[in-house]
Protein backbone atom coordinates (compact mmCIF):
# COMPACT_ATOMS: atom_id res chain seq x y z
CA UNK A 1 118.05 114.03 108.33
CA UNK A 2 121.01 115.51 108.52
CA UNK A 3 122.77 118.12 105.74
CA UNK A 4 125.63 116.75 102.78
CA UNK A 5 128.26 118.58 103.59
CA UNK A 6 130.71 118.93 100.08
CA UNK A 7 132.88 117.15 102.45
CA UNK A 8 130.75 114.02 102.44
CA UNK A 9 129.78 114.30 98.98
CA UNK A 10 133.52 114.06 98.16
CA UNK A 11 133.51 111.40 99.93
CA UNK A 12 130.78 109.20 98.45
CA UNK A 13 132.29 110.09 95.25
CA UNK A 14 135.62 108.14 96.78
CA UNK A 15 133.46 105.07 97.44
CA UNK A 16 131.64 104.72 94.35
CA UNK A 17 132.42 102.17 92.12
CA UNK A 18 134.03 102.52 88.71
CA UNK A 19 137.25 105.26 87.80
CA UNK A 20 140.54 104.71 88.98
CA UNK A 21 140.81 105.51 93.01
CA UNK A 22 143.76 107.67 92.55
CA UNK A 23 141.91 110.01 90.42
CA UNK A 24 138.99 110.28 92.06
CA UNK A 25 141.02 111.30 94.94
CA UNK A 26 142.71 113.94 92.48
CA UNK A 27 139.86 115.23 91.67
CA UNK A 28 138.60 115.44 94.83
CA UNK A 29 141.18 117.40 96.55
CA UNK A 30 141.16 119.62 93.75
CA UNK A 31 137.38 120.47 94.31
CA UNK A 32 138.13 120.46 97.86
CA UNK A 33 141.18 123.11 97.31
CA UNK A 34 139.27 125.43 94.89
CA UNK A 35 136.56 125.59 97.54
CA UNK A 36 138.49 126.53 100.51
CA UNK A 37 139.97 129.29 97.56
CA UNK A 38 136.26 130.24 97.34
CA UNK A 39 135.77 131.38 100.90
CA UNK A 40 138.99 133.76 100.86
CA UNK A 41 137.28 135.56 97.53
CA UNK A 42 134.34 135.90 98.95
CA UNK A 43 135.18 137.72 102.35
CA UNK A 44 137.62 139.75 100.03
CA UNK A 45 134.80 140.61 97.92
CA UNK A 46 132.48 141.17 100.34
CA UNK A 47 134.59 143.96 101.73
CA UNK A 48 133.12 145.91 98.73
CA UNK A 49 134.74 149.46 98.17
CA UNK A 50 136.46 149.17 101.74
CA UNK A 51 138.49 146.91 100.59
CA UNK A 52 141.92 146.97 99.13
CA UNK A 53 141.16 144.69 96.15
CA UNK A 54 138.53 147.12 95.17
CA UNK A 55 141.24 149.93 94.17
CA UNK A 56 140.12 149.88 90.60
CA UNK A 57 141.45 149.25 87.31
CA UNK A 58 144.93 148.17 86.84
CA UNK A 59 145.32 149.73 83.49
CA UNK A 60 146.80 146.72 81.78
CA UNK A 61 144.92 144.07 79.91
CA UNK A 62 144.90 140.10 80.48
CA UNK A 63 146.12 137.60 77.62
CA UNK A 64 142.48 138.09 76.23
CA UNK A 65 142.94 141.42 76.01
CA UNK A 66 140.24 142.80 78.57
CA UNK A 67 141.25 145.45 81.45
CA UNK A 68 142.15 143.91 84.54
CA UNK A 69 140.94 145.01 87.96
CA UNK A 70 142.63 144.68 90.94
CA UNK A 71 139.95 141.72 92.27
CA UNK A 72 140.26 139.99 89.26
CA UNK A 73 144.71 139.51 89.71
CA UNK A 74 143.59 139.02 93.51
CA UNK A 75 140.88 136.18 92.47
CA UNK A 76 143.97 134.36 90.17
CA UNK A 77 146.99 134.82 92.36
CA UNK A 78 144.64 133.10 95.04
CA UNK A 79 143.43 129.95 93.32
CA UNK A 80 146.74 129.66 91.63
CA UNK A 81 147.88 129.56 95.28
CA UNK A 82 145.41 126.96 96.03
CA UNK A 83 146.21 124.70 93.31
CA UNK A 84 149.81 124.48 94.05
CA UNK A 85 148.96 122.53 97.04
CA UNK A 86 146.58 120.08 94.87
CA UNK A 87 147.68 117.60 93.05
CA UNK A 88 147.76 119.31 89.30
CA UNK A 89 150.01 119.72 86.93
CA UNK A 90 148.76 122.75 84.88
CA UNK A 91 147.06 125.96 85.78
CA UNK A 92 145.13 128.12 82.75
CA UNK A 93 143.97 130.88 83.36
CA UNK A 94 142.39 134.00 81.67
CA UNK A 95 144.61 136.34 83.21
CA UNK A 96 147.46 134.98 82.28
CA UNK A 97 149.30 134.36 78.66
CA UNK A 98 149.95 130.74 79.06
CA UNK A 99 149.28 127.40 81.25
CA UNK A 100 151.58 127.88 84.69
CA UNK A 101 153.26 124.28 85.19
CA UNK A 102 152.68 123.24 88.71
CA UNK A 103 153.59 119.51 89.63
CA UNK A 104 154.98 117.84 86.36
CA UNK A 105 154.19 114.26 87.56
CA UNK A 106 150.70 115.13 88.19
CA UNK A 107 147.53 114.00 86.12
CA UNK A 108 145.30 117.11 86.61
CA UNK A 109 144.79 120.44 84.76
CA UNK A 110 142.67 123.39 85.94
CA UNK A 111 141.44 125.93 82.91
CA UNK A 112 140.08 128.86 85.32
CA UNK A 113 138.13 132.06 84.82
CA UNK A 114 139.10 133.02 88.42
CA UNK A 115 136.09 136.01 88.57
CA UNK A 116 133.69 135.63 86.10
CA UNK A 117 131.47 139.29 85.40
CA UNK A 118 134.06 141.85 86.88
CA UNK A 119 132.37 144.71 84.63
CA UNK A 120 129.79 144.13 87.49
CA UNK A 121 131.98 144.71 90.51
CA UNK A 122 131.27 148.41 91.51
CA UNK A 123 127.75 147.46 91.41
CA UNK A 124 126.90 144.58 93.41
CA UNK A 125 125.72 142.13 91.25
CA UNK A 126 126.86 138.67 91.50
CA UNK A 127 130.20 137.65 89.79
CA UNK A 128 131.89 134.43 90.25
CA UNK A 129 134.62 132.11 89.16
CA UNK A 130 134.27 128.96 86.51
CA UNK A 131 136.76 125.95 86.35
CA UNK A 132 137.04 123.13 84.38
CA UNK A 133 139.22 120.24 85.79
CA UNK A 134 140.75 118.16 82.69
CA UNK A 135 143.53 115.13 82.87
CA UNK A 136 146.73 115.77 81.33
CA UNK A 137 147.52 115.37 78.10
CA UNK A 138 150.79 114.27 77.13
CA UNK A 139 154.23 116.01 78.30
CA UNK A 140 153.28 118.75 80.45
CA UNK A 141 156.71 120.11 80.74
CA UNK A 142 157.49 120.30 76.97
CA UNK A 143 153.97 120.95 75.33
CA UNK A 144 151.39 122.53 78.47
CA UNK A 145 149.25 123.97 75.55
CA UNK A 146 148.25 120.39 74.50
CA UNK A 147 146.73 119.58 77.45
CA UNK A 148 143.98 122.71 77.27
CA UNK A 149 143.75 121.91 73.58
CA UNK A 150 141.20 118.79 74.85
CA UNK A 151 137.43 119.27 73.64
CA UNK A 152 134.90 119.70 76.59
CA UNK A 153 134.09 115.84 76.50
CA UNK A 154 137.63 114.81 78.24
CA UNK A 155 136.40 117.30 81.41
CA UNK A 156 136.71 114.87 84.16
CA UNK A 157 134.73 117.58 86.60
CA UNK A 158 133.80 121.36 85.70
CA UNK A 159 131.51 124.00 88.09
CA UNK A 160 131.41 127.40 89.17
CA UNK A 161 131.49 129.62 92.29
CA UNK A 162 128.17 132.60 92.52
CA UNK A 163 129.25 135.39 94.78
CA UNK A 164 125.92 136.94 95.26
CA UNK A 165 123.39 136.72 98.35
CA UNK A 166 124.57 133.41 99.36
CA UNK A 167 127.85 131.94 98.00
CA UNK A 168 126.92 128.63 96.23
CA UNK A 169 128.76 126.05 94.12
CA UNK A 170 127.56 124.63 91.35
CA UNK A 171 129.20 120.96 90.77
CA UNK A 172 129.56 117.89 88.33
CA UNK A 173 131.75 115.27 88.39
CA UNK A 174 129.92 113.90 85.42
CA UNK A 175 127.46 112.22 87.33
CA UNK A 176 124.50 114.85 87.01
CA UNK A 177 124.89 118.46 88.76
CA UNK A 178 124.25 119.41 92.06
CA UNK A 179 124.39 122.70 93.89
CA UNK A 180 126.11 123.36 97.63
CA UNK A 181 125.53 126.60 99.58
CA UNK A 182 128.21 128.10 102.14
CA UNK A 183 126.96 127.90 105.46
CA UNK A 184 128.58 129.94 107.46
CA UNK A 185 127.90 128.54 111.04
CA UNK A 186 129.21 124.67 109.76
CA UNK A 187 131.89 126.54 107.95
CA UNK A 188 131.29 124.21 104.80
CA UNK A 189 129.53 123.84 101.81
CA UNK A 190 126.24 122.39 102.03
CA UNK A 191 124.29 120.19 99.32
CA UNK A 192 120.94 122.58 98.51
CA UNK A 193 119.83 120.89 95.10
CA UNK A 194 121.17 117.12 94.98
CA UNK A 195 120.34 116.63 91.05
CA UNK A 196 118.87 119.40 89.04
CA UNK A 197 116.91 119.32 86.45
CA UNK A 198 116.46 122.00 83.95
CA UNK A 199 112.67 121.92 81.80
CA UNK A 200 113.11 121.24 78.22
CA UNK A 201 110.85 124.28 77.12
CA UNK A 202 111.71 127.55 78.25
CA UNK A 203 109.62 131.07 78.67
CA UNK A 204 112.44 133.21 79.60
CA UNK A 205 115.58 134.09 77.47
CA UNK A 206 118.50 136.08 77.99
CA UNK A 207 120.64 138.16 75.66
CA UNK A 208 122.29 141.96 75.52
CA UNK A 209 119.34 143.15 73.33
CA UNK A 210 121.26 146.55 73.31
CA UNK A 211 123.30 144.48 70.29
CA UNK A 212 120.31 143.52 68.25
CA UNK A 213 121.20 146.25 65.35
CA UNK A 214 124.97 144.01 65.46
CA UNK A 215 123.46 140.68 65.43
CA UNK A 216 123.04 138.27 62.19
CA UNK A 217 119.04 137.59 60.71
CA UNK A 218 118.39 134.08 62.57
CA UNK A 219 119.43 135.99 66.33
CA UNK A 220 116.79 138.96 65.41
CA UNK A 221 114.46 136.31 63.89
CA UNK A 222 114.38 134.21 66.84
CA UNK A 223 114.05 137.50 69.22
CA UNK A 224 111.46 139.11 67.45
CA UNK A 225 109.31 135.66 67.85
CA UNK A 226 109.57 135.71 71.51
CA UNK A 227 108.85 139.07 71.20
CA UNK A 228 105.65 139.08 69.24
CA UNK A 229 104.41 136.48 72.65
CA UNK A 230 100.90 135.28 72.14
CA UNK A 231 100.19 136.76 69.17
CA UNK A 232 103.32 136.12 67.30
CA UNK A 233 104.24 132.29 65.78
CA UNK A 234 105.39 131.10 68.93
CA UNK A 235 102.36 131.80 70.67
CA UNK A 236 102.82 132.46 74.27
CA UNK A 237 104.54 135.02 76.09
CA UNK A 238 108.57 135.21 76.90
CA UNK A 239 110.14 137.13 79.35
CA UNK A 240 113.54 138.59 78.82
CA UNK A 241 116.58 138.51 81.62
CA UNK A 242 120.27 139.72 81.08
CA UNK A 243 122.35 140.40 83.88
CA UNK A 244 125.90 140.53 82.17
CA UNK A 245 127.21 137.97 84.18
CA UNK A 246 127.32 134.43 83.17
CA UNK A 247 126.98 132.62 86.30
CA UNK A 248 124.29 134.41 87.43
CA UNK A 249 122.82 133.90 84.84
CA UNK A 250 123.33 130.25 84.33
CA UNK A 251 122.44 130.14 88.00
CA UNK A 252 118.83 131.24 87.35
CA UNK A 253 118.67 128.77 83.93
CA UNK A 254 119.81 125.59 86.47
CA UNK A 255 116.67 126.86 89.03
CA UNK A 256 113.88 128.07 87.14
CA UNK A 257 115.10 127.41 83.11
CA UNK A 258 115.40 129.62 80.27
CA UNK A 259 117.96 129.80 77.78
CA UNK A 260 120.76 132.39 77.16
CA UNK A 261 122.34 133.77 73.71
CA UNK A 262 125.76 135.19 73.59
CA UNK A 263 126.17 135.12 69.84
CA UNK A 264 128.61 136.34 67.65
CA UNK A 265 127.89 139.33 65.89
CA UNK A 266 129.19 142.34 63.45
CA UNK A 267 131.21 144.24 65.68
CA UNK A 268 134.83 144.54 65.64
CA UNK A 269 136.09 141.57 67.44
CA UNK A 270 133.23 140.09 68.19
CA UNK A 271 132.21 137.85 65.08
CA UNK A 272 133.49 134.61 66.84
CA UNK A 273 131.70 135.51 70.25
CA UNK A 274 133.33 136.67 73.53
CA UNK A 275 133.20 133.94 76.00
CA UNK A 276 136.20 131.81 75.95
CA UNK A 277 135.41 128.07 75.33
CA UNK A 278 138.24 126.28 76.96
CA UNK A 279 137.95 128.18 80.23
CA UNK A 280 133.94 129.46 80.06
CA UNK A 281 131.79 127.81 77.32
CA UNK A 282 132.79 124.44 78.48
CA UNK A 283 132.35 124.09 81.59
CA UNK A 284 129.04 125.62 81.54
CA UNK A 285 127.92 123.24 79.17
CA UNK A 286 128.86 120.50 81.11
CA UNK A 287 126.85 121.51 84.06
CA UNK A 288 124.09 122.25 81.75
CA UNK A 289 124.04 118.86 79.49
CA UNK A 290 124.16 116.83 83.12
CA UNK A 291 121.79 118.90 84.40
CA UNK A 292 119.38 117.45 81.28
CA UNK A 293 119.77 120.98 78.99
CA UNK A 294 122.04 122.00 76.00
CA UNK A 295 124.75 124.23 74.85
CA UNK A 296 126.05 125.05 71.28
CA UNK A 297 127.56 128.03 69.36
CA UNK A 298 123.92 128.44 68.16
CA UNK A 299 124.88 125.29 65.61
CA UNK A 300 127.26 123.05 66.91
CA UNK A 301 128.03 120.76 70.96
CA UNK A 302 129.86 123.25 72.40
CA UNK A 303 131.90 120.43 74.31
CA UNK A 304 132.37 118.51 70.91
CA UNK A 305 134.93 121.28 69.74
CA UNK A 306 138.56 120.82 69.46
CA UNK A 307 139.69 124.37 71.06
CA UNK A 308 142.93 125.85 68.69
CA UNK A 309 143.90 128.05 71.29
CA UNK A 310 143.64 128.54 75.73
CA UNK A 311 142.10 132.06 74.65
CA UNK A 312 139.62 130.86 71.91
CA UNK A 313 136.60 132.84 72.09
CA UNK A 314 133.58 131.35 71.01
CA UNK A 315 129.42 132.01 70.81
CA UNK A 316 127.72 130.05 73.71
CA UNK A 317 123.84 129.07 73.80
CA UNK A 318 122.76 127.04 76.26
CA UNK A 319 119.84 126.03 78.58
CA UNK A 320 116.34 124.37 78.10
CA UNK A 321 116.86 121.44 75.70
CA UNK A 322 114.20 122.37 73.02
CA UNK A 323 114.65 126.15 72.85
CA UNK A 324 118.72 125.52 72.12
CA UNK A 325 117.50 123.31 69.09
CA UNK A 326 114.95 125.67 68.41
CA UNK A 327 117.47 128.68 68.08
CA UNK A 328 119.73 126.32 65.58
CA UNK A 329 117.05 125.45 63.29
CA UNK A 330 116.82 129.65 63.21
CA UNK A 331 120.49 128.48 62.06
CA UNK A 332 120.73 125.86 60.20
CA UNK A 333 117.69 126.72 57.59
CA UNK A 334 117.78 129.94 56.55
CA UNK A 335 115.07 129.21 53.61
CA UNK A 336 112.37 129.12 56.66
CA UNK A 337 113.66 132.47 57.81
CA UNK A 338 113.24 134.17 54.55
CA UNK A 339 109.84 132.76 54.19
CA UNK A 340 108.83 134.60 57.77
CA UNK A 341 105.82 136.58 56.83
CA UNK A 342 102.83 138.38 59.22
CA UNK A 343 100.83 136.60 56.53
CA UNK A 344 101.78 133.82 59.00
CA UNK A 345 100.11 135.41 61.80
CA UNK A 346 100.24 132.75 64.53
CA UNK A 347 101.60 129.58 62.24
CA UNK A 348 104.71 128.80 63.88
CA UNK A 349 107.21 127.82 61.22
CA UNK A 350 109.87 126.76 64.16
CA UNK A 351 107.18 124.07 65.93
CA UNK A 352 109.34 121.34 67.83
């Protein structure tokens, strides 16, 4: 039997019934474009330290306010290359301060975190790039801010790019998620996981536990539980991951499961989380929720907010189903949390 190529995927898409054919084929050449972009990052990237786009830091700071490297204007002047040949009308993107209009009388906007995890560049571990593909939302010309101002529900398609031992996209087009690795002697990407399927309980979680002294009682709650394993309330044993890089971490959640916590906290700037939801959060959580998991800002859909701004930062949980709704009820009823008590010992007051 022989291999989906992305090509042929794209293709079924065309054929199915149901959606307009004009903007399936929109949508199409837009995933199309972004993953021919894909292949020029990665051989740029995988020129490591050699290379010319590894010269450093820039010194200035994007329109979120982080320091810029020299891969990360490289990663954004490509794709925003790429997309001027596709048919969309409106390019956001984290390095820059507002939307670029491309083609006015298009239908299509791409909200873009063109390399996801540059603190991790200098040290080989996988980075990527997350894009969200939404339609366009009134008068692009005169109001390009509207169309970004959409909540994660109107995403027509959303996915990601992994830079790490193989390059690999991660894809939905609403219809479930599937996963396609580069193959480097078809030249193309190739379907690996057709419809994946995250478990609804999780035994791993991920989180910066170097922050636990900045986070709120219902993060350190639900931490210490998973902590205590076998002989705590939740009565098994957890183990922890953080690799400070979202796809790559997301990437192991759509394989294997788990659940990762990037919640607000009390440092300076940091009290409405760090990942932007317009351009991060939600298109994350769309892979996730049609991959069968769940993503909130530890209480609320993460795709049923109404974004106030392209840079919006937000807190992002997502992954196995029942651990998500686990770590809200940590949330959402505080009165159980101040009743937590080693007179407990292994009576789990968070039971699904």
């Amino acid at each position: 039997m022989s291999a989906t190529t992305l090509e042929a995927f794209l293709n079924s898409y065309l054929a199915a019934n149901g959606g307009a054919p004009d903007a399936r084929a929109n949508i199409a050449a837009v995933i199309g474009g972004l993953a021919k972009a894909s292949v020029r990052i990665r051989n740029l990237i995988n020129q490591g330290a050699l290379g010319t786009a590894f010269a450093g830091k820039r010194g200035s700071a994007n329109a979120d306010g982080d320091i810029q490297r020299d891969l990360d204007v490289a990663a954004d002047d490509e794709f925003l290359s790429a997309m001027r040949e596709c048919p969309v009308a409106l390019y956001g993107s984290e390095e820059l301060d507002n939307p670029v209009l491309l083609s006015p009388d298009a239908q299509l906007a791409i909200a873009i975190d063109p390399l996801d995890g540059s603190s991790n560049i200098d040290t080989n571990v996988s980075i990527g790039t997350i894009f969200s593909v939404l339609p366009v939302a009134g008068d692009p010309a005169t109001s390009p801010i509207a169309t970004f101002m959409q909540p994660g529900t109107s995403q027509l398609a959303s996915g990601f790019f992994i830079y790490g031992p193989q390059l690999a996209l991660v894809l939905t087009l609403g219809q479930g998620t599937a996963i396609f690795v580069f193959s480097t002697r078809l030249g193309s990407f190739v379907q690996a996981y057709k419809s994946v399927s995250i478990p609804e309980e999780a035994r791993e979680f991920a989180i910066n536990a170097s922050n636990y002294r900045h986070w709120d009682e219902a993060v350190r709650c639900y931490v210490d539980d998973c902590l205590a394993g076998s002989e705590g309330p939740r009565e098994c044993d957890f183990n922890m991951r953080w690799i400070a890089s979202l796809v790559a971490d997301t990437y192991r959640i759509l394989i294997r499961g788990g659940v990762f916590l990037y919640p607000g906290d009390g440092r300076k700037g940091y009290s409405h989380g760090r990942l932007r939801l317009v351009y991060e959060a939600n298109p994350i959580a769309f892979l996730i929720e049609q991959a069968g998991g769940a993503a909130t800002d530890t209480t609320r859909r993460i795709l049923e907010i109404v974004p106030e701004s392209l840079h919006q930062r937000t807190p992002l949980v997502h992954g196995s189903k029942k651990e998500v709704i686990r770590i809200g009820r940590y949330h959402s009823e505080p009165e159980m949390i101040s009743e937590r008590s080693p007179l407990f010992g292994k009576r789990g007051l968070f039971r699904a």
